[in-house]
Protein backbone atom coordinates (compact mmCIF):
# COMPACT_ATOMS: atom_id res chain seq x y z
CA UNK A 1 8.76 30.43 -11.27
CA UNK A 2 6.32 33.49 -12.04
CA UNK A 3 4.78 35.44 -9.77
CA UNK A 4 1.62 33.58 -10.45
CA UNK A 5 3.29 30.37 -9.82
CA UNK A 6 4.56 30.95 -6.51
CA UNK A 7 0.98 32.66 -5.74
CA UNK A 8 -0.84 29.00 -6.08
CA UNK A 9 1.95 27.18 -4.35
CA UNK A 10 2.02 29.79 -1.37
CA UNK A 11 -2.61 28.99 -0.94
CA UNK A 12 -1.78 24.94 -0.93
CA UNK A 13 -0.71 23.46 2.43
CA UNK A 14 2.80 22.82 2.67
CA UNK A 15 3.98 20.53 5.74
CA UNK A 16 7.18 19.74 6.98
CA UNK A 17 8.87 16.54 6.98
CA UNK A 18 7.82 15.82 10.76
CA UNK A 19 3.76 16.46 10.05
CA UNK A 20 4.33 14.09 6.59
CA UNK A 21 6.02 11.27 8.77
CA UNK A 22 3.05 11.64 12.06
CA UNK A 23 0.48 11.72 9.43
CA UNK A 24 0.86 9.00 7.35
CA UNK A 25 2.29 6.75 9.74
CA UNK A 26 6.37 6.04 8.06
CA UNK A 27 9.40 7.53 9.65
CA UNK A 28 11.03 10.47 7.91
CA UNK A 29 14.06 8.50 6.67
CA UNK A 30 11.18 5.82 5.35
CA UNK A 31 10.35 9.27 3.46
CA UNK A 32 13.42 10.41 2.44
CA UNK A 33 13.69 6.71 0.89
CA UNK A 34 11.09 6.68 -1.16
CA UNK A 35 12.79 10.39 -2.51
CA UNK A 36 15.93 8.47 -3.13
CA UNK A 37 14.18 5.67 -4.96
CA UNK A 38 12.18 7.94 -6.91
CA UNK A 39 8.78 6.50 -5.60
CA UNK A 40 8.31 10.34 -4.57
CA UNK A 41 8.68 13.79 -6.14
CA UNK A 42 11.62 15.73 -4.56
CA UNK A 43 9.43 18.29 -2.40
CA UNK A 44 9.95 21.73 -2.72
CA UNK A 45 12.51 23.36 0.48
CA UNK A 46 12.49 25.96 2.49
CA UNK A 47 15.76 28.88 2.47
CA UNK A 48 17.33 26.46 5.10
CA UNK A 49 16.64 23.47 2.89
CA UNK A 50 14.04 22.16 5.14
CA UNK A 51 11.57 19.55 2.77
CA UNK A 52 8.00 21.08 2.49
CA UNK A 53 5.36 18.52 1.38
CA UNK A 54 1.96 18.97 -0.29
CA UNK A 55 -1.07 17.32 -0.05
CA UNK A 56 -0.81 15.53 -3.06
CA UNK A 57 2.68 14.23 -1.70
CA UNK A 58 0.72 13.21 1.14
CA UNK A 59 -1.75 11.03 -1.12
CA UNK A 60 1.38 9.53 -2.66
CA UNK A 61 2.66 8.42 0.53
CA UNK A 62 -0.16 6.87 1.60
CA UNK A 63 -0.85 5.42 -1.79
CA UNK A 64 2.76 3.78 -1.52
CA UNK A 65 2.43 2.90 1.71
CA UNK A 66 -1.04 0.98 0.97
CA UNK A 67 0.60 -1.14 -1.79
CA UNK A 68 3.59 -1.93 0.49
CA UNK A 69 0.83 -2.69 3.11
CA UNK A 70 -0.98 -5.02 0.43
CA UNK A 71 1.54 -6.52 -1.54
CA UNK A 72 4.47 -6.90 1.02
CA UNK A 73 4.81 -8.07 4.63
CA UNK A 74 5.20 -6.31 7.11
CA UNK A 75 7.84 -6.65 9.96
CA UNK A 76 5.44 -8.41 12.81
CA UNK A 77 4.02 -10.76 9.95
CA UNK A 78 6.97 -11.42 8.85
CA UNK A 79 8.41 -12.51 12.37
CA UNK A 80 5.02 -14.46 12.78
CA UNK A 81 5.53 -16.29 9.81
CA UNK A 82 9.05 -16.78 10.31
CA UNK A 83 8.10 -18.13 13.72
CA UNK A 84 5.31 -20.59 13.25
CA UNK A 85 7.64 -22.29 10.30
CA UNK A 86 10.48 -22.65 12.96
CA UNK A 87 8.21 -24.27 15.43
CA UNK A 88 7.09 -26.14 12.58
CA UNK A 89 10.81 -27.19 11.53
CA UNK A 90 11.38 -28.29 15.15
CA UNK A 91 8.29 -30.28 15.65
CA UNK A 92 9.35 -32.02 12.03
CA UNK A 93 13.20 -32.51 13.51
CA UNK A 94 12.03 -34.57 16.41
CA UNK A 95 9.44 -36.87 14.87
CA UNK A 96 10.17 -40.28 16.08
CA UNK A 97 7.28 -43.04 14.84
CA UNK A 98 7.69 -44.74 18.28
CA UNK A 99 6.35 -41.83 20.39
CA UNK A 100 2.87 -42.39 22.24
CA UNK A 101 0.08 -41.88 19.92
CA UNK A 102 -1.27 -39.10 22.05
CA UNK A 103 1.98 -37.15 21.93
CA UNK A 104 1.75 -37.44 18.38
CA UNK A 105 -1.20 -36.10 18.64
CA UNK A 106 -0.18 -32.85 20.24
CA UNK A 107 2.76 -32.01 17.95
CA UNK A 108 0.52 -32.30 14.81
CA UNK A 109 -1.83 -30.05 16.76
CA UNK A 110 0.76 -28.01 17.35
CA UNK A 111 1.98 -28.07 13.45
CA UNK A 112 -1.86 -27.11 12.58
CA UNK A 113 -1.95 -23.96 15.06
CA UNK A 114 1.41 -22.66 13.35
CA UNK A 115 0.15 -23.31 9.91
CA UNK A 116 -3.09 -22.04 10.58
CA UNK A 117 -1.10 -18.86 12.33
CA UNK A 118 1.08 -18.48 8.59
CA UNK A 119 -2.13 -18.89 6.40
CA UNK A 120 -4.37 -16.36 8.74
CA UNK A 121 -1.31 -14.08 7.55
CA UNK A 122 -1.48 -14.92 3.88
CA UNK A 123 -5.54 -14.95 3.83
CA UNK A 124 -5.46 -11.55 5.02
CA UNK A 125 -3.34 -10.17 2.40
CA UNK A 126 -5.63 -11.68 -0.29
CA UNK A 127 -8.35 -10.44 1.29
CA UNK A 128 -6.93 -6.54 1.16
CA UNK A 129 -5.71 -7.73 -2.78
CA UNK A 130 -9.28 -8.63 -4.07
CA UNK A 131 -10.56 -5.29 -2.27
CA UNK A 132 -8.48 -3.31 -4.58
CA UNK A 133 -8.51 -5.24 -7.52
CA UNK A 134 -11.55 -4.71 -7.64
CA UNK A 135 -11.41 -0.80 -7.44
CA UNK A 136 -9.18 -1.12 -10.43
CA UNK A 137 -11.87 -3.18 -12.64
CA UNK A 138 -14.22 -0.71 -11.43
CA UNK A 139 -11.96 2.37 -12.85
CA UNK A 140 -10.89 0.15 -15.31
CA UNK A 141 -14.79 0.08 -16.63
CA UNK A 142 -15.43 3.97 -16.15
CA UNK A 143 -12.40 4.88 -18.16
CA UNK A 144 -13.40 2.50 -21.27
CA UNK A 145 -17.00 3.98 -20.81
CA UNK A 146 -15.47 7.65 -21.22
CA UNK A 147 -13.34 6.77 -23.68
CA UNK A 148 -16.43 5.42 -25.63
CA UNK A 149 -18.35 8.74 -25.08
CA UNK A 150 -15.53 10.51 -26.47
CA UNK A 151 -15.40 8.42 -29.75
CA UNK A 152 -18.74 8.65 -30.40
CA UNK A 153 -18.89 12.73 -29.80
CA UNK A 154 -16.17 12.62 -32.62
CA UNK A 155 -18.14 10.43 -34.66
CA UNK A 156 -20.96 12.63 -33.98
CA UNK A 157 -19.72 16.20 -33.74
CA UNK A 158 -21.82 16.33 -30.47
CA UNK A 159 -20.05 17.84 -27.36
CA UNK A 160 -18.50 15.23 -24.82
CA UNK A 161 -21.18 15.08 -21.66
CA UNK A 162 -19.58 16.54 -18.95
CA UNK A 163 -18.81 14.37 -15.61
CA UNK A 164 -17.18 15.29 -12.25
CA UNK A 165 -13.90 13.93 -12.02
CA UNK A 166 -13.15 10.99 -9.69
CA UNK A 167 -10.90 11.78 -6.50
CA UNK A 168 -7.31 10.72 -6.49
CA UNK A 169 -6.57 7.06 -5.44
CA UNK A 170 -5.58 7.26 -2.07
């Protein structure tokens, strides 16, 4: 690494495995994880081997953690869905047609509120999908626009307008 190298690396932030973990909300072997799986950089280390973590790991983390939040359950929805089917399996498992209509009653009322409980799950998942899918049309559309700008500049031989450049996803 030259001189200037380790000049810009020693101005960024650097944080420690402990700060990474409290700040965007996984455990440190959650982190050390996504290093074995390859889902993050190895981070630089200290002498003592120590893992030192930049902001830009940061936004990785929390980028990986959002599509794990989005796309995947997580433990307490998992146990609520898991749950509300075995109630559901149990109600099913002791259906007998001679029972008093009102009892019946109940236990499909009781089969709705569980189903209702696994689909409140579900709904809000699709909510948080649509949410970013449509931040990726929307990026989607900017990138086609710039790439349009920068065919017709070479068509034209006139400079490529200038924009700012769009944070990182997060």
């Amino acid at each position: 690494m030259t001189s200037s190298e380790q000049a810009e690396r020693t101005t960024d932030a650097r944080f420690q495995i402990g700060e990474v973990a409290e700040r965007t909300g996984v455990t440190q072997r959650t982190l050390r994880f996504y290093e074995e799986k390859g889902l993050l950089k190895p981070p630089e280390r200290m002498d003592g081997g120590f893992r030192l973590y930049s902001e830009a790991d940061i936004n990785t983390i929390e980028f990986i953690k959002r599509l794990q939040d989005l796309l995947g359950f997580t433990l307490s929805e998992i146990k609520e869905m898991v749950e509300a089917e075995d109630l559901r399996q149990q109600i099913l498992a002791t259906f007998r047609p001679d029972r008093e209509l009102p009892a019946r009653k109940k236990r499909a009322e009781q089969i709705i509120t569980s189903l209702e409980r696994q689909l409140d799950v579900v709904d809000h998942k699709v909510e948080q999908l649509t949410v970013m899918q449509a931040e990726l049309r929307e990026r989607l559309t900017n990138v086609r626009r710039r790439r349009e700008e920068i065919v017709q500049a070479m068509e034209t031989g006139e400079p490529v307008p200038e924009r700012p450049r769009p944070p990182a996803a997060s």
